[in-house]
PDB file of N, CA and C in Angstrom:
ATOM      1  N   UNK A   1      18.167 -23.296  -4.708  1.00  0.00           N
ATOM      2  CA  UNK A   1      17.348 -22.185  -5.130  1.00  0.00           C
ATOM      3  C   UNK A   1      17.810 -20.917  -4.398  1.00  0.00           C
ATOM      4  N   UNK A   2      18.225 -19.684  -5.163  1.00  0.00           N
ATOM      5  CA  UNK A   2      18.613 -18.641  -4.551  1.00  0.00           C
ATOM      6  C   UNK A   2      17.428 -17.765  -3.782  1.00  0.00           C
ATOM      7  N   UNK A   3      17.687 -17.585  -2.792  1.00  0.00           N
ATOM      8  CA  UNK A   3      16.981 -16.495  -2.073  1.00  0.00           C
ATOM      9  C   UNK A   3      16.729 -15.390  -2.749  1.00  0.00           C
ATOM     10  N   UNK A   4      14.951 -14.742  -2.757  1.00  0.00           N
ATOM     11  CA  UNK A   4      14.803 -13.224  -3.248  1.00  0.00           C
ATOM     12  C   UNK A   4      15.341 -12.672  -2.250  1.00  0.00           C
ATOM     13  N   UNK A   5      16.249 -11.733  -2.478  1.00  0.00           N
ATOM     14  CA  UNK A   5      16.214 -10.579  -1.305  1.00  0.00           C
ATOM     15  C   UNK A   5      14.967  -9.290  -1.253  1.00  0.00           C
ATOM     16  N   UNK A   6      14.163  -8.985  -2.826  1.00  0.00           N
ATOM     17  CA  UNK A   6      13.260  -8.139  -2.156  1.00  0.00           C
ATOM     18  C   UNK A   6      13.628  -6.642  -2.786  1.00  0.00           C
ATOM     19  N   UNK A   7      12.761  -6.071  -3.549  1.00  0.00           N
ATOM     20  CA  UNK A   7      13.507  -5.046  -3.797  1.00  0.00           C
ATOM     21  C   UNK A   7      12.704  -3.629  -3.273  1.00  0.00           C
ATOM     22  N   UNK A   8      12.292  -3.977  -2.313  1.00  0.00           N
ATOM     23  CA  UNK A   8      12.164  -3.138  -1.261  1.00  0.00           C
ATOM     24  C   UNK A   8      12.619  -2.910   0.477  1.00  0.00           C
ATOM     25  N   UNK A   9      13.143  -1.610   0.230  1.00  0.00           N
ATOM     26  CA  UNK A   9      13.638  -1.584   1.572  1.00  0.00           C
ATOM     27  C   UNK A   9      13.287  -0.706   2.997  1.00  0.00           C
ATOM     28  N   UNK A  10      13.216  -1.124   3.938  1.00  0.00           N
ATOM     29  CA  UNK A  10      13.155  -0.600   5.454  1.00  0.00           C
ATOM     30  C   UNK A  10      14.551   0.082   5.587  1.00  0.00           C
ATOM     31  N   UNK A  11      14.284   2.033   5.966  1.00  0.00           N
ATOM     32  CA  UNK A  11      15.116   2.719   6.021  1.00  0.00           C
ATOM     33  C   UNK A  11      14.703   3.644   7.589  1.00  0.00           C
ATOM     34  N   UNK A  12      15.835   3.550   8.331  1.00  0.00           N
ATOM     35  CA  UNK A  12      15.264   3.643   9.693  1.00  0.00           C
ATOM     36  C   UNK A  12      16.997   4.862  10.020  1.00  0.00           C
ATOM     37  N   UNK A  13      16.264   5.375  11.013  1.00  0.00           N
ATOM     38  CA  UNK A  13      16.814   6.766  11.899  1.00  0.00           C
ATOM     39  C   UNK A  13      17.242   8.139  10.567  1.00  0.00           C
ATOM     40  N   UNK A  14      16.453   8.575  10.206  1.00  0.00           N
ATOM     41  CA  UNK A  14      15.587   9.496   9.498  1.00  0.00           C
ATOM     42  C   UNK A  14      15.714  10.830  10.100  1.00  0.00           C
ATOM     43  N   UNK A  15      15.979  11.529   9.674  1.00  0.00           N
ATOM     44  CA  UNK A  15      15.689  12.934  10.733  1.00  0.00           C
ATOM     45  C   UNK A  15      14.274  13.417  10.398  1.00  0.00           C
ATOM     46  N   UNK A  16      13.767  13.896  11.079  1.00  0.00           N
ATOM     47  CA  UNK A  16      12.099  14.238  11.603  1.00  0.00           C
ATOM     48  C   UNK A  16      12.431  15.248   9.970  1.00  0.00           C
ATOM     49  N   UNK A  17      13.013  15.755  10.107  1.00  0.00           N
ATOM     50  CA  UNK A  17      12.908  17.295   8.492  1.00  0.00           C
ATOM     51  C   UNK A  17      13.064  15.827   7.670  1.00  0.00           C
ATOM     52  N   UNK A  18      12.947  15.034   7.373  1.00  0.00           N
ATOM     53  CA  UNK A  18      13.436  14.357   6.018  1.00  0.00           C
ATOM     54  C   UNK A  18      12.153  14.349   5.430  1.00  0.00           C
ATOM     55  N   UNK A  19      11.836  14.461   4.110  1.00  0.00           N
ATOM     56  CA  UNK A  19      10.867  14.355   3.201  1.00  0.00           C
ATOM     57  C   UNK A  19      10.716  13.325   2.426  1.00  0.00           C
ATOM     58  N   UNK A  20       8.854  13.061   1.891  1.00  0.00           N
ATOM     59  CA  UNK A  20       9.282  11.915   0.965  1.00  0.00           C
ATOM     60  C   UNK A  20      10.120  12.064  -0.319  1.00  0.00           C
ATOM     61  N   UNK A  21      10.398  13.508  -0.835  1.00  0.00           N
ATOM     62  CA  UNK A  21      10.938  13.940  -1.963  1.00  0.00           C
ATOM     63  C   UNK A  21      12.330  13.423  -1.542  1.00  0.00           C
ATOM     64  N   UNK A  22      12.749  13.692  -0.462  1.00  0.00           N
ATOM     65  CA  UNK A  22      13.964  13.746  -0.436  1.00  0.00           C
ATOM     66  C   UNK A  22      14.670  12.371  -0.159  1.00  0.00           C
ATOM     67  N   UNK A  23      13.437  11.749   0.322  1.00  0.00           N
ATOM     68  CA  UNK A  23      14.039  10.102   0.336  1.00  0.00           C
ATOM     69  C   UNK A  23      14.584   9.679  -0.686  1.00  0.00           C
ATOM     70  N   UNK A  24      13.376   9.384  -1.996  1.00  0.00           N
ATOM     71  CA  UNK A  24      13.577   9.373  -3.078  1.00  0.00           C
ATOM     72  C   UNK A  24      14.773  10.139  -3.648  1.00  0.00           C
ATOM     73  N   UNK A  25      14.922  11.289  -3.444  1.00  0.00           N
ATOM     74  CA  UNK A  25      16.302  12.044  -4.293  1.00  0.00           C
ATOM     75  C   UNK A  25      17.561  11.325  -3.598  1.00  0.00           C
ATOM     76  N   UNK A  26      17.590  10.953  -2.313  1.00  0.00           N
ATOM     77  CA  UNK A  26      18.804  10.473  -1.746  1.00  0.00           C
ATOM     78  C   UNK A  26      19.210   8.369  -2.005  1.00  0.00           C
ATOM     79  N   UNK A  27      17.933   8.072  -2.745  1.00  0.00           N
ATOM     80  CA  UNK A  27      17.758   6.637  -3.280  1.00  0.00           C
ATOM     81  C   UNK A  27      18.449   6.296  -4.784  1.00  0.00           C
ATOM     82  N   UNK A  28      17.505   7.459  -5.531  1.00  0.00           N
ATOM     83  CA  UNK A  28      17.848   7.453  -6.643  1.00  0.00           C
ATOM     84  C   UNK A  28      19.064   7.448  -7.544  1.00  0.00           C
ATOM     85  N   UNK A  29      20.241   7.552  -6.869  1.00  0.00           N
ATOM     86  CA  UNK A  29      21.068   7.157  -7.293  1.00  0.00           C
ATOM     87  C   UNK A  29      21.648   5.830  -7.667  1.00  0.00           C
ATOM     88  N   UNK A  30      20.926   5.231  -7.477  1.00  0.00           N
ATOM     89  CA  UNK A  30      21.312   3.403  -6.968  1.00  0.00           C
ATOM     90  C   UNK A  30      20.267   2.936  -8.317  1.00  0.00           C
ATOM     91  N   UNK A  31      19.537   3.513  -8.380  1.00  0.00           N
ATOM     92  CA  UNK A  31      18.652   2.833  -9.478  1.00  0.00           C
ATOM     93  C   UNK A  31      16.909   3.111  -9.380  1.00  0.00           C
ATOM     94  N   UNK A  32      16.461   2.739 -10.364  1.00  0.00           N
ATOM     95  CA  UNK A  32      14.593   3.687 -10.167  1.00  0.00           C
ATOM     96  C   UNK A  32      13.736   3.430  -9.103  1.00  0.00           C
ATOM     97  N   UNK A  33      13.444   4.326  -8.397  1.00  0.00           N
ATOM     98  CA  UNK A  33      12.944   4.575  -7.322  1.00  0.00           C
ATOM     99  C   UNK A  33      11.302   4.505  -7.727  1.00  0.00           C
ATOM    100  N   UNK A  34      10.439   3.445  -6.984  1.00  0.00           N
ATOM    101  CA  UNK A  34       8.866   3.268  -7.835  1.00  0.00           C
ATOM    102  C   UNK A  34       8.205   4.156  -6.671  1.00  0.00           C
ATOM    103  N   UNK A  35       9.183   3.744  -5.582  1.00  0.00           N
ATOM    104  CA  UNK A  35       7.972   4.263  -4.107  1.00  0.00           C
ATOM    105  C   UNK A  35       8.929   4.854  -2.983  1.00  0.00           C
ATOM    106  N   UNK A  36       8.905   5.814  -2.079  1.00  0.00           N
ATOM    107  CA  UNK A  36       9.268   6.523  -1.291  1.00  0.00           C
ATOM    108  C   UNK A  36       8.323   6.849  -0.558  1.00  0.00           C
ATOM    109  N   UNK A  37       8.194   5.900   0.833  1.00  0.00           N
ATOM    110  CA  UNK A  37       6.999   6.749   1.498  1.00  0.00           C
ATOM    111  C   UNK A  37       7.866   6.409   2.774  1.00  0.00           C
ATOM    112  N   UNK A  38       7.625   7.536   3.670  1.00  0.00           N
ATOM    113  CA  UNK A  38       7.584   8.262   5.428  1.00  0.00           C
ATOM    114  C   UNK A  38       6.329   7.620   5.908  1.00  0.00           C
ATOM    115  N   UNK A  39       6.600   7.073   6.907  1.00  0.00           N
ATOM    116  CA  UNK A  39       5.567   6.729   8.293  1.00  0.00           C
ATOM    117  C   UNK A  39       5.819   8.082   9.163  1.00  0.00           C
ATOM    118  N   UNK A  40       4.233   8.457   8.905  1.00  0.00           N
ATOM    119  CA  UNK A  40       3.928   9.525   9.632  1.00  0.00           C
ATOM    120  C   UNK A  40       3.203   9.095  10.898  1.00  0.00           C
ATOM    121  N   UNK A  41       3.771  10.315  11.946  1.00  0.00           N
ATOM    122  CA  UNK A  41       3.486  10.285  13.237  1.00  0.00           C
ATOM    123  C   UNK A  41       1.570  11.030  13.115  1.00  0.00           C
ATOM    124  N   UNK A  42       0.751  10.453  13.130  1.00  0.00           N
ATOM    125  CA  UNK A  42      -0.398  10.826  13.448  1.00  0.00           C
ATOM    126  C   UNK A  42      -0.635  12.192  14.103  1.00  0.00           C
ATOM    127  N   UNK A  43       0.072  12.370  15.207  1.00  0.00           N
ATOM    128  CA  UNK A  43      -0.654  13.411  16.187  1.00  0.00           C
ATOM    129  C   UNK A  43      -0.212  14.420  15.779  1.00  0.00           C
ATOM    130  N   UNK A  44       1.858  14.215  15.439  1.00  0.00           N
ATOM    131  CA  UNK A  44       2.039  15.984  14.863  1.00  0.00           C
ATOM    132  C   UNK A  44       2.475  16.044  14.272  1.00  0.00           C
ATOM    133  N   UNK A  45       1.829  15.087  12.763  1.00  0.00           N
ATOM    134  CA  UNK A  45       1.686  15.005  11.308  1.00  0.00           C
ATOM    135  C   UNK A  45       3.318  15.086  10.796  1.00  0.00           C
ATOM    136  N   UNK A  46       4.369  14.840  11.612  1.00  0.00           N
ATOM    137  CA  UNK A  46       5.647  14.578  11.761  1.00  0.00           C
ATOM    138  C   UNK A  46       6.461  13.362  11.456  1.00  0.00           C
ATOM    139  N   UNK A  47       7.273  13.258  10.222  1.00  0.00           N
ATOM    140  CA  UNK A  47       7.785  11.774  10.105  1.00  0.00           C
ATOM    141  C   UNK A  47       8.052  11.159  11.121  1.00  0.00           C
ATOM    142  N   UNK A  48       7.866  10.083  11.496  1.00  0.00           N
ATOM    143  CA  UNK A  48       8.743   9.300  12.509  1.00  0.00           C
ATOM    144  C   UNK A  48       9.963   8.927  12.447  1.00  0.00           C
ATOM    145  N   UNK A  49      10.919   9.122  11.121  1.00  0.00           N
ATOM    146  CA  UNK A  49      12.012   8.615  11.489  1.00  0.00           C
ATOM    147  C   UNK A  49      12.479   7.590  10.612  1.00  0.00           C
ATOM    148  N   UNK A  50      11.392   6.779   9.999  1.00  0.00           N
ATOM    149  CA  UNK A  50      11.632   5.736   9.097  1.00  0.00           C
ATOM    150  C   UNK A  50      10.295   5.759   8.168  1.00  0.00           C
ATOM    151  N   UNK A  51      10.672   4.611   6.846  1.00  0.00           N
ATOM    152  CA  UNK A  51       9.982   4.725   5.746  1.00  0.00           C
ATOM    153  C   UNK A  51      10.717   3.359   4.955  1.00  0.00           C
ATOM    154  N   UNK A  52      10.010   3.164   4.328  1.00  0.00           N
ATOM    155  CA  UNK A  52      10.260   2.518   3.068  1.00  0.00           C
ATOM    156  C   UNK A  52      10.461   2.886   1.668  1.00  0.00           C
ATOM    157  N   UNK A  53      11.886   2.381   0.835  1.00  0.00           N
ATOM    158  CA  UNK A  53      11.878   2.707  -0.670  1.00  0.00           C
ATOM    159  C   UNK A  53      11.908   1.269  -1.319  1.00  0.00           C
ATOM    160  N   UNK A  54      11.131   1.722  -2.255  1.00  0.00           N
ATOM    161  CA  UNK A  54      11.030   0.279  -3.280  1.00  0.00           C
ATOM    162  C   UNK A  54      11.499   0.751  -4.622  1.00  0.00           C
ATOM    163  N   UNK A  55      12.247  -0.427  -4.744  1.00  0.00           N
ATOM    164  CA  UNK A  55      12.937  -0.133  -6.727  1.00  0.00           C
ATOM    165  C   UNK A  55      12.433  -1.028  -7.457  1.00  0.00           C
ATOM    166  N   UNK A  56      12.286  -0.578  -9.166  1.00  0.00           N
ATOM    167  CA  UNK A  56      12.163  -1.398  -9.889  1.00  0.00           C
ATOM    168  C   UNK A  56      12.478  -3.108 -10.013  1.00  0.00           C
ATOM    169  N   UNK A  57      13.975  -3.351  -9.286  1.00  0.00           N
ATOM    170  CA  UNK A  57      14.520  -4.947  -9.186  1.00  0.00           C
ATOM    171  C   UNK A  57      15.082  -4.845  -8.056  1.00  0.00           C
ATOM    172  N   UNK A  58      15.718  -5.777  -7.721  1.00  0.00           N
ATOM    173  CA  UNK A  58      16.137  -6.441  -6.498  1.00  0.00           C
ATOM    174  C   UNK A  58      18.025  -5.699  -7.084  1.00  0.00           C
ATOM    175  N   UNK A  59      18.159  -6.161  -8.075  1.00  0.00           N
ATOM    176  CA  UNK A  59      19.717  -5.554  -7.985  1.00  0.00           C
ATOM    177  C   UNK A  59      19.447  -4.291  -7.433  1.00  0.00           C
ATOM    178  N   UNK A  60      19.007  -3.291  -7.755  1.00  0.00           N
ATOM    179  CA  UNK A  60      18.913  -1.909  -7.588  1.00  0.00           C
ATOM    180  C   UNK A  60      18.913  -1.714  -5.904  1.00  0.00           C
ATOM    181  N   UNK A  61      17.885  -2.215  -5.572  1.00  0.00           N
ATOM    182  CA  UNK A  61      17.755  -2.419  -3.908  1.00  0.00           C
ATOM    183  C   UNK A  61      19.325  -2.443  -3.107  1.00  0.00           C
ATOM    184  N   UNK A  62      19.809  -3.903  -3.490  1.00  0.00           N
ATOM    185  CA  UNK A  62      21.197  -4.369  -3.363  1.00  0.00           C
ATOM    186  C   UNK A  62      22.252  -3.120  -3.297  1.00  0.00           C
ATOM    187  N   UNK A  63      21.798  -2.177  -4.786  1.00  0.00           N
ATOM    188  CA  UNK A  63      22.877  -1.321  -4.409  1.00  0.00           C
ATOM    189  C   UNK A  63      23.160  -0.539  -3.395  1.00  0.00           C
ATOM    190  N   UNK A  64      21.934   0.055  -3.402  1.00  0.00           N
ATOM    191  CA  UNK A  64      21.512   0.776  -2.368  1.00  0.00           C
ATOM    192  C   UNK A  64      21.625   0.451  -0.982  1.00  0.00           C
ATOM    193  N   UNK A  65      21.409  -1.122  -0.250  1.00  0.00           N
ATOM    194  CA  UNK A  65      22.000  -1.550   0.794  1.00  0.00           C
ATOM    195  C   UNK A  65      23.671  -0.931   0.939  1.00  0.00           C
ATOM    196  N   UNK A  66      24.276  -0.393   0.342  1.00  0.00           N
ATOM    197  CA  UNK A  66      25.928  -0.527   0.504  1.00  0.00           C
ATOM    198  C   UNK A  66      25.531   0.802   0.372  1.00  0.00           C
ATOM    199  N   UNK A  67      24.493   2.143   0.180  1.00  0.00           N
ATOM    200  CA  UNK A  67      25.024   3.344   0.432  1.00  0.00           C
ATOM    201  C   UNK A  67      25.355   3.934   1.852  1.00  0.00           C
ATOM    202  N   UNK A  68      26.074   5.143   2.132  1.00  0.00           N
ATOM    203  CA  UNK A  68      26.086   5.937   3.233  1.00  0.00           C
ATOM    204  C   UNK A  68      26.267   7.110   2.882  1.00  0.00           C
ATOM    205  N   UNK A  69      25.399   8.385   3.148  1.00  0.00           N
ATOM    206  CA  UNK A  69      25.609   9.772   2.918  1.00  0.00           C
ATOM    207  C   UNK A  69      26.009  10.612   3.911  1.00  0.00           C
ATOM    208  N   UNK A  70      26.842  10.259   4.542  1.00  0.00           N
ATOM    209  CA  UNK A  70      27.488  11.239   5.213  1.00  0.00           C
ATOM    210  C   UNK A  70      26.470  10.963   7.459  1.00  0.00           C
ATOM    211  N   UNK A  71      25.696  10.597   7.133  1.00  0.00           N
ATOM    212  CA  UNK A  71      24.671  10.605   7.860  1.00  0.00           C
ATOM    213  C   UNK A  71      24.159   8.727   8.491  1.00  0.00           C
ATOM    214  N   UNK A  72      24.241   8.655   9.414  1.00  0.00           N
ATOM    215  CA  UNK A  72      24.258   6.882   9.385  1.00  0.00           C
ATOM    216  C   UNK A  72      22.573   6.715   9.861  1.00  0.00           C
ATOM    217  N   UNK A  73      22.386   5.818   8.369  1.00  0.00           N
ATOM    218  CA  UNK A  73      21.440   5.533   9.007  1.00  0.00           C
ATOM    219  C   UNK A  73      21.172   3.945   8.530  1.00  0.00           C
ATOM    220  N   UNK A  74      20.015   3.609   9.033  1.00  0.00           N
ATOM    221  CA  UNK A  74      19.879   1.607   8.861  1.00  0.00           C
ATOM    222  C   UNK A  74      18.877   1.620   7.624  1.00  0.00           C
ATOM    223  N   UNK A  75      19.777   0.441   7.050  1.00  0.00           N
ATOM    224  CA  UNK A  75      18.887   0.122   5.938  1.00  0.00           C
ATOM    225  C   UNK A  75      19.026  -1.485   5.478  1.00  0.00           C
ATOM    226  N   UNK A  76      17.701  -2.393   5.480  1.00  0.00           N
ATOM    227  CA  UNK A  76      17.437  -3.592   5.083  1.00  0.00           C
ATOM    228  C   UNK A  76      16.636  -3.566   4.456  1.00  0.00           C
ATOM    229  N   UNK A  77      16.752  -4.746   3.650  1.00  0.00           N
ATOM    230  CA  UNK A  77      15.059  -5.338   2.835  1.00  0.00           C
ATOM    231  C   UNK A  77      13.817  -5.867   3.698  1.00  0.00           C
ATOM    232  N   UNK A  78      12.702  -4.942   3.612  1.00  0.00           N
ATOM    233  CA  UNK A  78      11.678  -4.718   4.150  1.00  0.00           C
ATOM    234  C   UNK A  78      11.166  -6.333   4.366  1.00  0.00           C
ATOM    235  N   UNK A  79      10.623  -6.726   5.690  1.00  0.00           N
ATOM    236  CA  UNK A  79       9.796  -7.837   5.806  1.00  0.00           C
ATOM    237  C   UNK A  79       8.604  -8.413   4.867  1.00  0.00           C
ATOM    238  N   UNK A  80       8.207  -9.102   4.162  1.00  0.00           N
ATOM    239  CA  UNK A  80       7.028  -8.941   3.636  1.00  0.00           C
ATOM    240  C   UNK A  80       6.208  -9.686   4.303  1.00  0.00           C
ATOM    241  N   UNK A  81       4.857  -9.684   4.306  1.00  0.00           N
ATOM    242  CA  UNK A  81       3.534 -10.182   4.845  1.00  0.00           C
ATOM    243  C   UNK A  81       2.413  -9.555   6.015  1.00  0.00           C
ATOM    244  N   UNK A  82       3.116  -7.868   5.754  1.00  0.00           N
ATOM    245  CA  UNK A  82       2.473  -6.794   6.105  1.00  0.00           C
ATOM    246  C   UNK A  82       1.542  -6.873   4.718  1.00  0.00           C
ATOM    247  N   UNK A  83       0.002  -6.136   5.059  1.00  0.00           N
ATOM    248  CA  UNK A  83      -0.630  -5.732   4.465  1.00  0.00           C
ATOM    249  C   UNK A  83      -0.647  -4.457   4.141  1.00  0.00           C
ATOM    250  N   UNK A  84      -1.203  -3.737   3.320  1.00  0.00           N
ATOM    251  CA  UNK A  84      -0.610  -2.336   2.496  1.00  0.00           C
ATOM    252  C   UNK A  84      -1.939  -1.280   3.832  1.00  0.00           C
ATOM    253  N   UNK A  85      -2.839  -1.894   4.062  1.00  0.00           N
ATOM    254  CA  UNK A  85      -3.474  -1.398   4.687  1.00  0.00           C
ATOM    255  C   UNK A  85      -3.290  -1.112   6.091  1.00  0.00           C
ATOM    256  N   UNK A  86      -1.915  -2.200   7.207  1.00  0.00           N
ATOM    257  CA  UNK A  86      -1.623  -1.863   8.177  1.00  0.00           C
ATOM    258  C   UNK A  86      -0.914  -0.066   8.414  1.00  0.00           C
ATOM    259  N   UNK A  87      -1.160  -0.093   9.919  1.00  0.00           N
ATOM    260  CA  UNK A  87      -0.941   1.116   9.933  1.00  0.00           C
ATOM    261  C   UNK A  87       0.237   1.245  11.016  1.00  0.00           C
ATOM    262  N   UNK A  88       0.780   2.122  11.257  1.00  0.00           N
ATOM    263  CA  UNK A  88       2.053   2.518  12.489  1.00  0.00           C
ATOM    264  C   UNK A  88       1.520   3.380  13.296  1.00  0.00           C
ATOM    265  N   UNK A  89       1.669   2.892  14.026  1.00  0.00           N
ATOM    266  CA  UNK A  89       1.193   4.311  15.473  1.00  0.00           C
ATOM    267  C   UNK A  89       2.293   5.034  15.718  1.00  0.00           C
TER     268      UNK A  89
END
């Protein structure tokens, strides 16, 4: 039985200016982008740095594992068995 890989991904070292727009615009090339969200820093309403994008399928995800824009940053398929309601400090 083949492994899901998940077609959502954990995208980590972010520059603090990165936006959720811009996550998404820098994803979207790989294939449809459903979700783009930034973990925000609470106190000074400041990304932290990382976020999650989720695509329509798991190929799409896949592609997107193999991008680099000029800029290095980490990207895997997100853990699942977080609840949507946990939060990041």
């Amino acid at each position: 039985m083949a492994k899901r890989l998940g077609s959502q991904l954990f995208v980590s070292r972010l520059s603090s200016f990165t936006s959720s727009e811009k996550l998404r615009k820098l994803f979207s090339p790989f294939g449809n982008v459903t979700e783009a969200r930034l973990i925000m820093d609470r106190r000074t309403d400041r990304p932290k740095g990382f976020g999650f994008v989720t695509y329509q399928s798991d190929v799409e995800a896949q592609k997107a594992l193999k991008m680099v824009d000029g800029r290095l940053i980490f990207v895997e398929v997100a853990q699942t068995g977080r609840h949507e309601n946990d939060t990041y400090s």
